[in-house]
Protein backbone atom coordinates (compact mmCIF):
# COMPACT_ATOMS: atom_id res chain seq x y z
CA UNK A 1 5.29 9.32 -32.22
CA UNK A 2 7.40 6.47 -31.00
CA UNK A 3 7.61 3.15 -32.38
CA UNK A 4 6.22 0.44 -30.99
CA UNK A 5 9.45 -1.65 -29.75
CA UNK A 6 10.99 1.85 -28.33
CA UNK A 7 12.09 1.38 -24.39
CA UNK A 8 12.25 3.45 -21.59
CA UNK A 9 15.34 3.88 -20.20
CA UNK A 10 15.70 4.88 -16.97
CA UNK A 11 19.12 6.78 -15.20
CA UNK A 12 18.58 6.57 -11.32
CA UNK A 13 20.17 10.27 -9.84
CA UNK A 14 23.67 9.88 -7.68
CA UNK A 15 25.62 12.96 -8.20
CA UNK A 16 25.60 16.08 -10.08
CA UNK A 17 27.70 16.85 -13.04
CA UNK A 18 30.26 19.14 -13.61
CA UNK A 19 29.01 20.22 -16.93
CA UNK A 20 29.54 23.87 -18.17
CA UNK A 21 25.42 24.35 -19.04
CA UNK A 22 25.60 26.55 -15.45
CA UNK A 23 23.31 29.43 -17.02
CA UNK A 24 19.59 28.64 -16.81
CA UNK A 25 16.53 30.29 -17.98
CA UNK A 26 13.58 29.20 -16.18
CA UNK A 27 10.49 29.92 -17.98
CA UNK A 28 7.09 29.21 -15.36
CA UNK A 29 7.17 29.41 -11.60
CA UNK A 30 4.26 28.18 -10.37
CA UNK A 31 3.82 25.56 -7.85
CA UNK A 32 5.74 23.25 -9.86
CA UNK A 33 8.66 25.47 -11.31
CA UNK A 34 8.86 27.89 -8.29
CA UNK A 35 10.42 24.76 -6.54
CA UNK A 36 12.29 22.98 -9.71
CA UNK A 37 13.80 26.41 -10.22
CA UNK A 38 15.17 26.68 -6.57
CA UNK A 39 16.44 23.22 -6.61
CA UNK A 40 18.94 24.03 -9.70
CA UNK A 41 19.82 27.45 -7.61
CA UNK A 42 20.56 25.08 -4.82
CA UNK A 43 22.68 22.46 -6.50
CA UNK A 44 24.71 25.31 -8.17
CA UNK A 45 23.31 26.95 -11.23
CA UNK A 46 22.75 30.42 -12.48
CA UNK A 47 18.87 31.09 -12.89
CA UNK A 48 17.06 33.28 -14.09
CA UNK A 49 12.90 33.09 -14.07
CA UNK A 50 10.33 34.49 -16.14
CA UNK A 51 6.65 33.99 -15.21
CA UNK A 52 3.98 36.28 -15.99
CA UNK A 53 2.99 36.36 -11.95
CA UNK A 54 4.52 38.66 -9.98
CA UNK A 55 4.02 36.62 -6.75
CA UNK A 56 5.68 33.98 -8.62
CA UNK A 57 8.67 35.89 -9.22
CA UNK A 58 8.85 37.43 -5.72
CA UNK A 59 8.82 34.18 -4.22
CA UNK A 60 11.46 32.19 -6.46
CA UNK A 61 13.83 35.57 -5.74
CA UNK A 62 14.04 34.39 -2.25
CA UNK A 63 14.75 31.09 -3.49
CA UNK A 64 18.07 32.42 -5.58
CA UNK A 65 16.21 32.73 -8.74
CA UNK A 66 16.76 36.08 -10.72
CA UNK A 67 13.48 37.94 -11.75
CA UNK A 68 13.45 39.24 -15.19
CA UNK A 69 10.60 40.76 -17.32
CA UNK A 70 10.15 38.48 -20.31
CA UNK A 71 10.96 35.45 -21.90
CA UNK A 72 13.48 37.23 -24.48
CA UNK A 73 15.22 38.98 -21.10
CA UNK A 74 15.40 35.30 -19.31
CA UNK A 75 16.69 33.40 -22.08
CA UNK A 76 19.06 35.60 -23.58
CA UNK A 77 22.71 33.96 -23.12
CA UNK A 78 21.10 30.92 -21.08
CA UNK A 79 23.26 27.83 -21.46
CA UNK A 80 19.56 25.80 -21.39
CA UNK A 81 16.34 27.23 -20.95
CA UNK A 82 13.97 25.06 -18.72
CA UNK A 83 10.20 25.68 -19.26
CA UNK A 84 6.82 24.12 -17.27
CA UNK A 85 3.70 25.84 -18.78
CA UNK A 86 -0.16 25.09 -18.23
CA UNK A 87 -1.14 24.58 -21.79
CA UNK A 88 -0.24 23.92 -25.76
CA UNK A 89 -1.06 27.29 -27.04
CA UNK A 90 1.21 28.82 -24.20
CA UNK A 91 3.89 26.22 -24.90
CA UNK A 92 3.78 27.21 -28.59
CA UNK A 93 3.62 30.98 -28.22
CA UNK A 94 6.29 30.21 -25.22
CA UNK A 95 8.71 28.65 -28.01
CA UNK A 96 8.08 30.06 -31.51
CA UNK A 97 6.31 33.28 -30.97
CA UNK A 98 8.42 35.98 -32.19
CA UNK A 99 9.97 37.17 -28.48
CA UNK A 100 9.82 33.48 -27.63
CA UNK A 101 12.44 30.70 -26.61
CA UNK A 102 13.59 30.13 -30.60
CA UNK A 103 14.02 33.25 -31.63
CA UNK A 104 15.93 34.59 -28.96
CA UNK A 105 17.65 31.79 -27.00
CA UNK A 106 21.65 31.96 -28.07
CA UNK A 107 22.85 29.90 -30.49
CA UNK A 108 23.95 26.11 -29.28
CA UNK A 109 21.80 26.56 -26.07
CA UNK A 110 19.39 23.42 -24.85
CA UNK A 111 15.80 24.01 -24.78
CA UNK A 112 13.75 21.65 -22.39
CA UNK A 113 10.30 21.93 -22.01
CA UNK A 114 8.50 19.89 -18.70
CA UNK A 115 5.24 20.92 -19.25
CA UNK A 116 2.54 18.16 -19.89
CA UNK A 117 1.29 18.88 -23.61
CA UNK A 118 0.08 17.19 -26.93
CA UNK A 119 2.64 15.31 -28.27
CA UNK A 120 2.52 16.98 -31.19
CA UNK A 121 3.44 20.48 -29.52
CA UNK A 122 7.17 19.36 -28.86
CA UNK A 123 7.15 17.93 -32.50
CA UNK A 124 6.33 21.12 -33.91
CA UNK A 125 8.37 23.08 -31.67
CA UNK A 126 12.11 20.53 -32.74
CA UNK A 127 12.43 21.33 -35.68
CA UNK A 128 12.24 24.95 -35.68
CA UNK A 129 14.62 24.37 -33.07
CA UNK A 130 16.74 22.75 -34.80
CA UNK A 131 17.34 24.57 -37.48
CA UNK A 132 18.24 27.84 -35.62
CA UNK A 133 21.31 25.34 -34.27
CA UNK A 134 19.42 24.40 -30.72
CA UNK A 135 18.43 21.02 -29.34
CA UNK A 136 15.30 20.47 -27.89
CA UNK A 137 13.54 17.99 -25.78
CA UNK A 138 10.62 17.03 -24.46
CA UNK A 139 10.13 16.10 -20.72
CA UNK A 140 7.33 16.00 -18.61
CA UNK A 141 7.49 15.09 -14.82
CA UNK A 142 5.47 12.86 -12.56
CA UNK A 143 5.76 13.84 -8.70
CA UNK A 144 3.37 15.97 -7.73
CA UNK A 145 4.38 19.15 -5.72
CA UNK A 146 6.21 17.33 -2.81
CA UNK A 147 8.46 15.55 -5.47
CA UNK A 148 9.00 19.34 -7.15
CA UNK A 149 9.84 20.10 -3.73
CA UNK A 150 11.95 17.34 -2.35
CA UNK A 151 13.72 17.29 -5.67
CA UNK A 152 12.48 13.41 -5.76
CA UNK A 153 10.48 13.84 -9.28
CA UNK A 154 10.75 11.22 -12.33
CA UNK A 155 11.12 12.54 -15.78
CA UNK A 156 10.28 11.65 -18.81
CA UNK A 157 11.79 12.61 -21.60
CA UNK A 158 11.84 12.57 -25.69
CA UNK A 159 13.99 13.88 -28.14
CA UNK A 160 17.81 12.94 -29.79
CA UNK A 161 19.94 10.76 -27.17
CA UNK A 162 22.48 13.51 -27.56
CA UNK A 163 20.46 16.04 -25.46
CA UNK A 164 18.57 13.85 -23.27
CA UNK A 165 22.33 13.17 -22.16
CA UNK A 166 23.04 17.07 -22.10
CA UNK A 167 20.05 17.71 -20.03
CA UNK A 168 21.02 15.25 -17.36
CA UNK A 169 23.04 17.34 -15.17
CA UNK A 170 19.66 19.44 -14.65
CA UNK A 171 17.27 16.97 -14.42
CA UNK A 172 19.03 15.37 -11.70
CA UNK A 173 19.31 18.54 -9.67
CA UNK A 174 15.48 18.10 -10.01
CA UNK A 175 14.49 14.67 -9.74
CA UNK A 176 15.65 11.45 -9.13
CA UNK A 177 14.27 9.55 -12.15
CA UNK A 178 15.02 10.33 -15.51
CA UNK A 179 14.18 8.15 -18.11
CA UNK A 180 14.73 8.31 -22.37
CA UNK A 181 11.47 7.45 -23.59
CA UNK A 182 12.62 7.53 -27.36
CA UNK A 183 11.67 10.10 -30.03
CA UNK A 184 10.39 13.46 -29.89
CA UNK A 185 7.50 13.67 -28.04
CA UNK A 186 7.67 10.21 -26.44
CA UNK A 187 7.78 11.67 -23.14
CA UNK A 188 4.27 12.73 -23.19
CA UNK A 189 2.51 10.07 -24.24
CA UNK A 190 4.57 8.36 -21.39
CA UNK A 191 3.45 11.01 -18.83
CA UNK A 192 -0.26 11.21 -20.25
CA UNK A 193 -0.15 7.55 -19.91
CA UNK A 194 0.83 7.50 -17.14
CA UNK A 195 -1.37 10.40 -15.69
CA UNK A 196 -4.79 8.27 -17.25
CA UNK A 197 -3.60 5.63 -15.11
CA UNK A 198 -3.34 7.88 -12.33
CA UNK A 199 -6.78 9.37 -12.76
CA UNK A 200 -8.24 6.11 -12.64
CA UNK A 201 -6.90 4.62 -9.72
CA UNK A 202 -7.30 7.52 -7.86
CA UNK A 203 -10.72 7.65 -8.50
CA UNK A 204 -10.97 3.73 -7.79
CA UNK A 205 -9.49 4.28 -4.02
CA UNK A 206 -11.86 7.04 -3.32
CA UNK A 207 -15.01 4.92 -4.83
CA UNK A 208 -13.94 1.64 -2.17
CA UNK A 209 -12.89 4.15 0.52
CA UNK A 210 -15.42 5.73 1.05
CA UNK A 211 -18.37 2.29 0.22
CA UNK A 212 -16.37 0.51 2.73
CA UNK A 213 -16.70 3.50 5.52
CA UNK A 214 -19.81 3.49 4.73
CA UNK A 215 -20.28 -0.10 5.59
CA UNK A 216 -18.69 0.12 8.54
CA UNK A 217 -15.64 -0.01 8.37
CA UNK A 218 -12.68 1.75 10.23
CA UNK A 219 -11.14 3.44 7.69
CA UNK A 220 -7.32 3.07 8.99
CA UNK A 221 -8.48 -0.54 9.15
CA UNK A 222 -9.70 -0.50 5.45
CA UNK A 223 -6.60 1.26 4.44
CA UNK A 224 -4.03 -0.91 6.03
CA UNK A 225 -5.99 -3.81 4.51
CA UNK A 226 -5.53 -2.33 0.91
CA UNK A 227 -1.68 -1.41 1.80
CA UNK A 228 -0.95 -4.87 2.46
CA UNK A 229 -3.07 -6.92 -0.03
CA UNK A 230 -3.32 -6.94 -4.05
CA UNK A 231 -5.17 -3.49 -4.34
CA UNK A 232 -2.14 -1.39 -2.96
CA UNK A 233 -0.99 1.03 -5.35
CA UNK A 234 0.38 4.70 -4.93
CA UNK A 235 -3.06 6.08 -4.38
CA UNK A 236 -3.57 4.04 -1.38
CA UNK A 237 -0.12 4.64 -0.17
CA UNK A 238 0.97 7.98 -0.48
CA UNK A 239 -1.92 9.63 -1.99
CA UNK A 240 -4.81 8.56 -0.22
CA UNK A 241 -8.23 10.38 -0.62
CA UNK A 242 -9.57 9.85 2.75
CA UNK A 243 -8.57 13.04 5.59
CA UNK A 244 -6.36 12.60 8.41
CA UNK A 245 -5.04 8.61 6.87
CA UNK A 246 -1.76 9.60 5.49
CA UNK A 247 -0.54 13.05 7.03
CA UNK A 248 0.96 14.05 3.75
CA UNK A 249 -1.40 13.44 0.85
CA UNK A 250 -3.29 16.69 -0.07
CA UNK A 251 -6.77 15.01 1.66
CA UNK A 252 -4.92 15.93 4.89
CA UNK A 253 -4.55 19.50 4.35
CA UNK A 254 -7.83 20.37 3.33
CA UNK A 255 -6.89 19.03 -0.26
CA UNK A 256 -4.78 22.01 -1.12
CA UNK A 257 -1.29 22.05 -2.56
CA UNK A 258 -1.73 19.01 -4.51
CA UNK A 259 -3.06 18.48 -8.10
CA UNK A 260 -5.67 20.61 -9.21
CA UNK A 261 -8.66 18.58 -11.04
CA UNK A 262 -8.48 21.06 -13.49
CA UNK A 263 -4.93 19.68 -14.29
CA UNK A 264 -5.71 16.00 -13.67
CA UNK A 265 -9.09 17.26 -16.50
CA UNK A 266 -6.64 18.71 -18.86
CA UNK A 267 -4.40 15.54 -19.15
CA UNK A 268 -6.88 13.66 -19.26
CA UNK A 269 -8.27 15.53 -21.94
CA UNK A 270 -5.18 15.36 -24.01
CA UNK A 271 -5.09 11.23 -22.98
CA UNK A 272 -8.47 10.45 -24.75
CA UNK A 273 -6.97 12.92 -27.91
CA UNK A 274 -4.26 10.95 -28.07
CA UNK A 275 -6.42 7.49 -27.86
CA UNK A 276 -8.73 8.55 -30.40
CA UNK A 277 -6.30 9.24 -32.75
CA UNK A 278 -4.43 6.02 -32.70
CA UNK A 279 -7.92 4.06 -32.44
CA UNK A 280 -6.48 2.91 -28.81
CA UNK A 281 -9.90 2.20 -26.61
CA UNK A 282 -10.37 3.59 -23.18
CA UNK A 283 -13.58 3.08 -21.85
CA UNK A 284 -11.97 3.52 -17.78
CA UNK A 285 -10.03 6.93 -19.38
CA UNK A 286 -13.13 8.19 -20.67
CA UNK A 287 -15.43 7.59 -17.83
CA UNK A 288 -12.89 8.77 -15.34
CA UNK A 289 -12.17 11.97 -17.41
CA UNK A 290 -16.13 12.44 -16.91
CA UNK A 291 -16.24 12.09 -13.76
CA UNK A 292 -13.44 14.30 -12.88
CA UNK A 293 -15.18 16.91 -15.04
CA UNK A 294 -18.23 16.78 -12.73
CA UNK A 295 -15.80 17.79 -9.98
CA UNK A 296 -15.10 20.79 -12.14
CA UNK A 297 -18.29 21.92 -13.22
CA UNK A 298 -19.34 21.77 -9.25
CA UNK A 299 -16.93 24.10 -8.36
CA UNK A 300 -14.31 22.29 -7.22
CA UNK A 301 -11.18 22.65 -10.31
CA UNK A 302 -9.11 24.30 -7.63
CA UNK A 303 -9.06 21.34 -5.35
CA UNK A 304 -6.58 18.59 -5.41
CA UNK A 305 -7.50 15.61 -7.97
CA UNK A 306 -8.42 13.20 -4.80
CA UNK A 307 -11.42 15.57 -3.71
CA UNK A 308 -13.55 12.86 -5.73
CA UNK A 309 -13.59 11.07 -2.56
CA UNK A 310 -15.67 13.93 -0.73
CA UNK A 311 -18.38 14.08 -3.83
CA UNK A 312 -18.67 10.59 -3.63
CA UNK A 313 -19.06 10.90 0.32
CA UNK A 314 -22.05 13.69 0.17
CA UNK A 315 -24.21 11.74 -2.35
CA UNK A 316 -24.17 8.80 -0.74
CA UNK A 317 -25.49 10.73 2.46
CA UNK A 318 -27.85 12.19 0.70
CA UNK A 319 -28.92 8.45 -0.16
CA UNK A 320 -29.34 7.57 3.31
């Protein structure tokens, strides 16, 4: 874990380097990496993609990505291998399984995993790493689809100084934040953090939305007061909750495309692990990680994050 007086540092994107890593292995092309992966064919690298979905792979082909058939095939030769996987069992099977990442990435290659995992997964996974002459770092991404998209996301990133530098090139092909967070693992308890804070907010927007529609309000009224007084705050900008307010955010497209609440769940999930085992209290985390959970169990998991809004809406018709 990182100390307590580590910094962030954060490298704003200009231009892309010249750097020799040109071959990458993409490992997970999903709504996330399908478009991560086509921004690094864009700006000029080699890629080749693995994902266990064969959608997934059709789609990033027309995007420049090379299909292959397994991690071992994808990685093989890679200069760096890029990964963004939905969990820490399939980041650890991913990595040190025994046709994984470690065993048969090429000696000297880079190995960056985005996905958003335990801290302790990337701690594990460096130094195996390591000692079969690969660097390794963590780093997680904050951006949403759209930023995946628009190549506009921030990342996060732990590990030795020596390949967060190495993995710059790459990163800003992808985003247009990157940030050292320090150590090994650093990056995630930035992103999950960050993501907590997310939650929360999110679900605080929806909750005054929707009691001040209810009052009476007009809600473009209620939302340009909130843009333009002390409550403004990404969710009420970009990402608000209520339909048809801000023709981007996922509420205007029938919530779809966005951030699943099963993924906002799972973060938050690993948030509260990571608070309970430092003795860090979180009573907002751990009633917003409840309340997102009721989302789930209703049916809803597939459904962008900000679909709280629409629960809250129906029971307080019901109240009426």
């Amino acid at each position: 874990m990182a100390s307590r007086g580590t910094q962030c540092f954060l490298t704003v994107a200009r231009k892309y380097s010249s750097s020799a890593d040109k071959n990458v292995a993409f490992l997970g092309l999903g709504n996330m990496g399908g478009f991560m992966a086509a921004n690094l064919a864009k700006k000029g690298f080699t890629v080749r993609g693995y994902d266990p979905s064969t959608e997934a792979l059709n789609e990033a082909a027309k995007n420049g990505v090379t299909s292959t058939k397994s991690i071992a095939e994808a990685v093989d030769g890679a200069d760096v291998v890029v990964s963004i996987l939905p969990s820490n069992k399939v980041v650890l099977d991913a990595y040190l399984g025994k046709d994984g990442v470690v065993a048969h990435s090429r000696k000297g290659a880079l190995l960056i995993d985005s996905s958003t995992v335990d801290p302790n997964v990337p701690r594990q996974i460096l130094p195996v790493a390591l000692e079969s002459g690969k660097g390794f770092a963590d780093a997680p991404v904050s951006g949403g689809v759209m930023g995946a998209q628009n190549a506009t996301l921030a990342f996060m990133a732990g590990g030795r100084k020596e390949d967060f530098d190495r993995s710059l090139p790459l990163l800003k092909a992808m985003g247009a934040k990157q940030f050292h967070c320090g150590d090994i693992g650093s990056g995630q308890v930035a992103k999950l953090a960050n993501n907590m804070l997310m939650g929360i907010t999110g679900m605080a927007t929806a909750e005054c939305m929707n009691m001040g529609i209810k009052a009476g309000l007009d809600p473009k009224v209620l939302l340009d007061v909130l843009n333009n007084s002390s409550a403004r705050s990404w969710s009420t900008e970009v990402y608000c909750p209520v339909p048809g307010l801000v023709p981007t955010a996922p509420s205007s497209r029938n919530y779809e495309n966005g951030f699943k609440n099963e993924l906002i769940v799972k973060d938050l999930e690993l948030a509260s692990g990571l608070a309970l085992a430092i003795r860090s209290p979180i009573p907002l985390g751990a009633v917003c990680t409840q309340i997102y959970r009721i989302v789930q169990s209703r049916g809803y998991g597939q459904k962008d994050f900000s679909y709280i809004f629409q629960l809250l809406k129906e029971d307080s018709e019901k109240k009426q």
